[in-house]
Protein backbone atom coordinates (compact mmCIF):
# COMPACT_ATOMS: atom_id res chain seq x y z
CA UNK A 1 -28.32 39.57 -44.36
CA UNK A 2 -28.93 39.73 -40.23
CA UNK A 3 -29.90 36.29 -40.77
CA UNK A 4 -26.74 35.24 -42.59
CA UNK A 5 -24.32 37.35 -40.58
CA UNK A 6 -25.58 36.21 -37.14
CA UNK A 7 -25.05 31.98 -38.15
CA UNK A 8 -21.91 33.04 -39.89
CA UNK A 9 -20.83 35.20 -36.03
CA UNK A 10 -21.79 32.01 -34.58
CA UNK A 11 -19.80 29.15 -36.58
CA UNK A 12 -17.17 31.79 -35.41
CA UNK A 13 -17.37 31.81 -32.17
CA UNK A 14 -17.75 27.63 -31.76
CA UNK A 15 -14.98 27.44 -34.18
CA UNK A 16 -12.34 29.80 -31.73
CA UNK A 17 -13.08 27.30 -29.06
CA UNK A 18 -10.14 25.03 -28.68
CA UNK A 19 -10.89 21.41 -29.93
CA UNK A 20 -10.97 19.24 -27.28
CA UNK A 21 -11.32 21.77 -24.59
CA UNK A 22 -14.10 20.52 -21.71
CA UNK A 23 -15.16 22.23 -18.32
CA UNK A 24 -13.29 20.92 -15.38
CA UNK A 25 -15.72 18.71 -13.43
CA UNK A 26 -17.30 19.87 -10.42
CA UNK A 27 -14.66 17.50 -8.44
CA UNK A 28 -11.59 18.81 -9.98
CA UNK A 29 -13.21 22.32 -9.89
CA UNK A 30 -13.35 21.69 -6.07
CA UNK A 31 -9.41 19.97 -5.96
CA UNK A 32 -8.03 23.35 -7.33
CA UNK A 33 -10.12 25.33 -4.80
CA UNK A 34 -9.02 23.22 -2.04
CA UNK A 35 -5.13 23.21 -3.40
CA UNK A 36 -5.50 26.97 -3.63
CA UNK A 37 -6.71 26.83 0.34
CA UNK A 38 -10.39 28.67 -1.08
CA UNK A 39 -11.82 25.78 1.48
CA UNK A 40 -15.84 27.74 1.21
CA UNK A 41 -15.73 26.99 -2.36
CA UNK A 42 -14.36 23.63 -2.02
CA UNK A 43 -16.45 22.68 0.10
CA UNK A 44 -19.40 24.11 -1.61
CA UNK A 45 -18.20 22.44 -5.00
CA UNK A 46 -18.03 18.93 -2.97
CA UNK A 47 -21.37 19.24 -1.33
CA UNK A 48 -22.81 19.54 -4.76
CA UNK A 49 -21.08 16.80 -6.26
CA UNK A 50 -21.82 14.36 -3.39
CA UNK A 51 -25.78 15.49 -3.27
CA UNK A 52 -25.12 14.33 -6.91
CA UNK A 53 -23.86 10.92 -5.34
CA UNK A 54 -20.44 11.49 -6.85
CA UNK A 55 -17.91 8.99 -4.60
CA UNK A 56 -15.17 11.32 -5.11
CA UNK A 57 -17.24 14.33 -4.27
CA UNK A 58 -18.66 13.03 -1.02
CA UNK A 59 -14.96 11.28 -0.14
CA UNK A 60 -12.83 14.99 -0.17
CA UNK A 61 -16.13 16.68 1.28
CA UNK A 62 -15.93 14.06 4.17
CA UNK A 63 -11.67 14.58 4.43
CA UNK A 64 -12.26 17.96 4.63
CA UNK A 65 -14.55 17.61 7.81
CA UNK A 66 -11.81 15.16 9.25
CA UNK A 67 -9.38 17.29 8.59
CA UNK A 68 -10.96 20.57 10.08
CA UNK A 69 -9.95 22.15 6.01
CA UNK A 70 -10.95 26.05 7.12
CA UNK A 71 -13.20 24.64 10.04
CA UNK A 72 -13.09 23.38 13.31
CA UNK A 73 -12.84 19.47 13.01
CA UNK A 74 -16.16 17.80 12.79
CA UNK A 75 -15.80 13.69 13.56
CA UNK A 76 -19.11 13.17 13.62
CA UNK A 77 -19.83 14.78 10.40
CA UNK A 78 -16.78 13.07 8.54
CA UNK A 79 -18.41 9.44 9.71
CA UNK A 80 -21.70 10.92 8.21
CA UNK A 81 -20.41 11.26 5.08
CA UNK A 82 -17.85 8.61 4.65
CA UNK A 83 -20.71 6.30 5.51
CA UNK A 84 -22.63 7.87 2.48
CA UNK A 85 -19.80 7.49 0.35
CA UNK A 86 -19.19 4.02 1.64
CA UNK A 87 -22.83 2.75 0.75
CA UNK A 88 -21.85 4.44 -2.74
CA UNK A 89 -19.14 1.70 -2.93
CA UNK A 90 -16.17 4.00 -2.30
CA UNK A 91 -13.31 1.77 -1.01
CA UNK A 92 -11.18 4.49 0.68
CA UNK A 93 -14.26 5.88 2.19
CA UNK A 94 -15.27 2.67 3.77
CA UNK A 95 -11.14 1.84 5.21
CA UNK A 96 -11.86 5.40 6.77
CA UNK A 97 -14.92 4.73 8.16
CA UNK A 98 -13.41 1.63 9.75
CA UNK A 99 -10.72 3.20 11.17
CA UNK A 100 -12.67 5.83 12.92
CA UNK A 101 -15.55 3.18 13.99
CA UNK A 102 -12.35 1.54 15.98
CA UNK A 103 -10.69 4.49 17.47
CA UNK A 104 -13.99 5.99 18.41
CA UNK A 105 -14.03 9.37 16.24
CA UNK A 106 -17.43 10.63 15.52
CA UNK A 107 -19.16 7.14 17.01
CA UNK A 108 -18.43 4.80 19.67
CA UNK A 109 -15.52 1.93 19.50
CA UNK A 110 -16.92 -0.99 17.69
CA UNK A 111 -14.53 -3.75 16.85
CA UNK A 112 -17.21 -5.61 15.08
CA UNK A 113 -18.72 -2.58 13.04
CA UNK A 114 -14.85 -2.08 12.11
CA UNK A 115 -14.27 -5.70 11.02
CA UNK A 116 -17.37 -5.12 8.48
CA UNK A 117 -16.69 -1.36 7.06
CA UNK A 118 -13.02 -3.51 6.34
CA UNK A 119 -14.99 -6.28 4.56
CA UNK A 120 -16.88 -3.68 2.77
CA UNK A 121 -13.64 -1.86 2.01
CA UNK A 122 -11.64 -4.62 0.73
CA UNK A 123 -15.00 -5.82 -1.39
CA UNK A 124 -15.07 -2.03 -2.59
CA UNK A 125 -11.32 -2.22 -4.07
CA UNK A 126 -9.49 -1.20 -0.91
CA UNK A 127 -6.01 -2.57 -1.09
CA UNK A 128 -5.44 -1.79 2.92
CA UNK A 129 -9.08 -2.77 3.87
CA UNK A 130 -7.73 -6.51 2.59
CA UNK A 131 -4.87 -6.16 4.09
CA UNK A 132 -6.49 -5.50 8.00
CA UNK A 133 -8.65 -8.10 7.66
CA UNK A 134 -5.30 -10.47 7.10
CA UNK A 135 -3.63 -8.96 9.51
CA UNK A 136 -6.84 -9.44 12.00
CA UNK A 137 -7.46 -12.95 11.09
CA UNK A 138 -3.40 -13.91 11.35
CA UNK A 139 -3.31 -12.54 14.67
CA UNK A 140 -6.32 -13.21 15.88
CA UNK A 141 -6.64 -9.91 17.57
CA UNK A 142 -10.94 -10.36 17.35
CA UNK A 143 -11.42 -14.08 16.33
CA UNK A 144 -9.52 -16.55 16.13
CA UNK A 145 -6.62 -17.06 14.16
CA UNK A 146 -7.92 -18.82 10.83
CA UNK A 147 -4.46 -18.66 8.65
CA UNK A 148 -6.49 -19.48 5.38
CA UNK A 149 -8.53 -16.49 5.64
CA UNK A 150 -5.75 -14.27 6.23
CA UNK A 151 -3.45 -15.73 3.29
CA UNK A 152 -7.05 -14.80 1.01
CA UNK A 153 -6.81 -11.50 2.40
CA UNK A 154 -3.30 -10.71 1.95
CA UNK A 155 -3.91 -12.46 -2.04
CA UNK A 156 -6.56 -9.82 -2.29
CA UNK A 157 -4.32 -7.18 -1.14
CA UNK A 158 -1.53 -7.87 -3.07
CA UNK A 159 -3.73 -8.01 -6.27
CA UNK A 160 -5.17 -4.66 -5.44
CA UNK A 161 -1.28 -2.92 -5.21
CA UNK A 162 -0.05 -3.29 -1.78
CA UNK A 163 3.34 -4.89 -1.76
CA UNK A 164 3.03 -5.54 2.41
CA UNK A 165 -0.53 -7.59 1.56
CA UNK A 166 2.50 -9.35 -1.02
CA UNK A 167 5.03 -9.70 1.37
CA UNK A 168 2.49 -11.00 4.84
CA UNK A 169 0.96 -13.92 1.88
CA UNK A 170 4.50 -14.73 1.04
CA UNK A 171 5.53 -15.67 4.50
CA UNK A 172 2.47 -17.29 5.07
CA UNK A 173 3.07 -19.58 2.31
CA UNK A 174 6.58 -20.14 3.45
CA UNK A 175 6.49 -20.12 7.51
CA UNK A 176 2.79 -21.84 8.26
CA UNK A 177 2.65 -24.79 10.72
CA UNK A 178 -0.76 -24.86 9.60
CA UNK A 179 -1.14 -23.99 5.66
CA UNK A 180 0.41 -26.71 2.87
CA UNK A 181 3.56 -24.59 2.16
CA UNK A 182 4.14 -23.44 -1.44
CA UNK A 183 7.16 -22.07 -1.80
CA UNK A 184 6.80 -21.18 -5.57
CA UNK A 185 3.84 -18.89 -5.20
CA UNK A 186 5.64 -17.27 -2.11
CA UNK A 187 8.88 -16.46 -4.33
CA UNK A 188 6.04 -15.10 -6.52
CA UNK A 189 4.04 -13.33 -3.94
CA UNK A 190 7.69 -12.02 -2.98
CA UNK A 191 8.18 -10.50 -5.99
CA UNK A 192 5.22 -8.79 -6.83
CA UNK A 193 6.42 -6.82 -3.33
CA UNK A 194 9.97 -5.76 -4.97
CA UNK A 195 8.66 -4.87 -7.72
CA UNK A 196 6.26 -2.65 -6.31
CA UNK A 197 9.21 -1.10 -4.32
CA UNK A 198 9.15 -3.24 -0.83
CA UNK A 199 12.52 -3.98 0.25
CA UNK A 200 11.92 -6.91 2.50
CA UNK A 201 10.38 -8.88 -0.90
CA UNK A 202 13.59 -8.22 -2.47
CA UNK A 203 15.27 -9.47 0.53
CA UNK A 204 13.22 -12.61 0.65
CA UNK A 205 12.84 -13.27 -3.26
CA UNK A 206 16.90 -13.00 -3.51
CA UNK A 207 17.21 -15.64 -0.52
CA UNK A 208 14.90 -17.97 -2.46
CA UNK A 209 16.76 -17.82 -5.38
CA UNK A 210 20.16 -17.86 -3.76
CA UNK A 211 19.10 -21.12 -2.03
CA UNK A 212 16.98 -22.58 -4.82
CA UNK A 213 14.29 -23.60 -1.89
CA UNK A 214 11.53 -22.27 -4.49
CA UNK A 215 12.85 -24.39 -7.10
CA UNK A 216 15.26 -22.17 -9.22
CA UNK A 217 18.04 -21.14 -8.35
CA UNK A 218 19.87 -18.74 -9.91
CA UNK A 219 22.62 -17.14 -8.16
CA UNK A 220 23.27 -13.63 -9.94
CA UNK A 221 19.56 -12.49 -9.93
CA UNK A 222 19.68 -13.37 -6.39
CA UNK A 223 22.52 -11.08 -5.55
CA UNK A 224 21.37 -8.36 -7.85
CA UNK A 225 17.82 -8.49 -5.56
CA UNK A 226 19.56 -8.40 -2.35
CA UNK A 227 22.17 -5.33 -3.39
CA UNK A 228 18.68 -3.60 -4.48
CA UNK A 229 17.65 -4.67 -1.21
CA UNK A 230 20.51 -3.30 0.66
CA UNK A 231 20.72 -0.20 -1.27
CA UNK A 232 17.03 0.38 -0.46
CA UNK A 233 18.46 -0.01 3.56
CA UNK A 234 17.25 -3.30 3.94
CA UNK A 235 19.41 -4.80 7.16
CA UNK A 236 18.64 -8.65 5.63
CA UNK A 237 19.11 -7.95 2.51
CA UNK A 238 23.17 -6.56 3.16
CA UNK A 239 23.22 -9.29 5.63
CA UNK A 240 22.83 -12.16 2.55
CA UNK A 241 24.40 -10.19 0.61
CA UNK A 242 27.21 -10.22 2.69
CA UNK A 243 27.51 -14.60 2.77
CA UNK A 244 27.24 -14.28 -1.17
CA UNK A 245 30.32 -12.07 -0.94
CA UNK A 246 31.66 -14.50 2.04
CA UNK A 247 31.59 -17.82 -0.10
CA UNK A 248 31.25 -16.40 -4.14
CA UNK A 249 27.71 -16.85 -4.91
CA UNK A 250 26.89 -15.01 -8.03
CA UNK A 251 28.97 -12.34 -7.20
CA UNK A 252 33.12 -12.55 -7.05
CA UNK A 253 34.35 -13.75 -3.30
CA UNK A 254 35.15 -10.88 -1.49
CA UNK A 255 35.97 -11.45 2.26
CA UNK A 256 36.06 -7.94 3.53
CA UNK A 257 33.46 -7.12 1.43
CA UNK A 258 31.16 -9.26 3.23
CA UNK A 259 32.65 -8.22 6.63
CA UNK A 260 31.61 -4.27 5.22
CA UNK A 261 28.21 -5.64 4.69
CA UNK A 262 27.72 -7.48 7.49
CA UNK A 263 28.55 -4.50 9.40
CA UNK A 264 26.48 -2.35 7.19
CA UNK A 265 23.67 -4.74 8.25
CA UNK A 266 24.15 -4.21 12.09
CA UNK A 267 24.13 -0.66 11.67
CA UNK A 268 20.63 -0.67 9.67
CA UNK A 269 19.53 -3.13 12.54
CA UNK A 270 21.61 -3.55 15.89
CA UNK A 271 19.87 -7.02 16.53
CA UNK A 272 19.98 -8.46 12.48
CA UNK A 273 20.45 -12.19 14.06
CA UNK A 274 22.24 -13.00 10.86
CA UNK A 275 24.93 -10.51 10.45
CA UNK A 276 25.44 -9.97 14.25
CA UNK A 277 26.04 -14.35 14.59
CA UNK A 278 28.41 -14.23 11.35
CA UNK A 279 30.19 -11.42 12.75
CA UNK A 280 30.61 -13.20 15.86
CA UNK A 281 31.92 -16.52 14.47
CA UNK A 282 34.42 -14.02 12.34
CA UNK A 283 35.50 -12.99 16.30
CA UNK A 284 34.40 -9.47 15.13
CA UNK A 285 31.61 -8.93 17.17
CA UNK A 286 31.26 -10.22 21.32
């Protein structure tokens, strides 16, 4: 009967746990400890996941350090870590990395150390590691400018969810005096950038389609991205915007309208070229 009634105590008690219920990892044990400012047992919690080689637990254990979370900050230590996390694959950890490699933060200023922790950052995942290395290899801030690496870079970027990676490979494809333009991929590039909430590839998207330059042109999506645009306090955008209004593209001709927009644009941006020389032509601006 002791038998009996202990296995029938214990189908009880597994049976009154909910179904589905699991312990909270170590790492999100360590989040609500750090949300809740316990910072010791965070950073206990995080030291054990990352001696566990857990990316995420060796990541917040490293922020934490940068941070100075309930201690003094500790550079050095952060770069320590992040590096650990970085060999671990860790995009985020490796963009850090770089960024403290080139402002000097826990190890001297190295702008060719930085250049790799971005490669290894953008290899790792790292939308913004992608997009540094474009911006480094359009500018030509520590080799030369080489325009086809930085429109790769941007791609990558873009694909990985930045809408500025979008936005820099669009107006490569459209502006280069040294890349084969394709204006169809940059009205494409364009709008991955609105729709992941950048104004300027609304702005630039709406142009292209107001103008057909891509190859369609279609008037009404073109003002309907440009009053997103403007609404999102895009200067450009209200300045196109404005010549739709001005002539009757796509939406009804509306002079003052356009004159409301155009100033609208000016005061977003005192020197929007495009509103300010309209304005001027109007004799509404000296």
């Amino acid at each position: 009967m002791k038998i009996v009634s202990c296995v029938a105590a214990l189908l009880c008690l597994v049976l009154s746990v909910p179904l589905g219920a699991q312990t909270p990892s170590i790492e999100a044990q360590g989040v609500a400890a750090l949300n809740a400012k316990d910072f010791n047992t965070a950073r206990t919690l995080f030291g054990k996941a990352c001696k566990r080689n857990s990316k995420e637990g060796c990541f917040r254990l490293a922020r934490m350090a940068f941070d100075g979370a309930g201690t003094p900050v500790d550079y050095r230590g952060a770069a320590a870590i992040f590096n650990k996390a970085c060999a671990l694959k860790d995009g985020a950890s490796c963009f850090n990395l770089a960024l403290m490699s080139n402002a000097g933060q826990g190890m001297p200023v190295n702008r060719a150390n930085t250049l790799q922790l971005y490669e290894r950052a953008c290899d790792a995942g790292s939308a913004q590691g992608c997009h540094n290395l474009g911006l480094v290899h359009n500018k030509g801030s520590d080799s030369p400018v080489d325009e086809v690496k930085a429109l790769s870079f941007f791609r990558r970027g873009c694909d990985a969810g930045l809408a500025r990676s979008c936005v820099m490979g669009g107006a490569l494809l459209a502006e280069s005096a040294t890349l084969d333009k394709d204006l169809p991929e940059a009205a494409a590039l364009f709008g991955h950038a609105c729709e992941k909430g950048d104004m300027d590839g609304c702005t630039q998207q709406g142009t292209m389609l107001a103008n057909g330059s891509a190859g369609t042109q279609d008037a009404e999506r073109a003002a309907a991205l440009l009053t997103r645009a403007c609404d999102g306090q895009n200067a450009s955008g209200c300045a196109v915007l404005g010549t739709l209004a001005y002539n009757g593209v796509g939406i009804p001709k509306d002079k003052e309208r356009a004159v409301s927009l155009f100033k609208q644009a000016l005061e977003l941006d005192a020197n929007e070229p495009l509103a300010r020389d309209l304005l001027t032509k109007l004799g509404l601006l000296q």
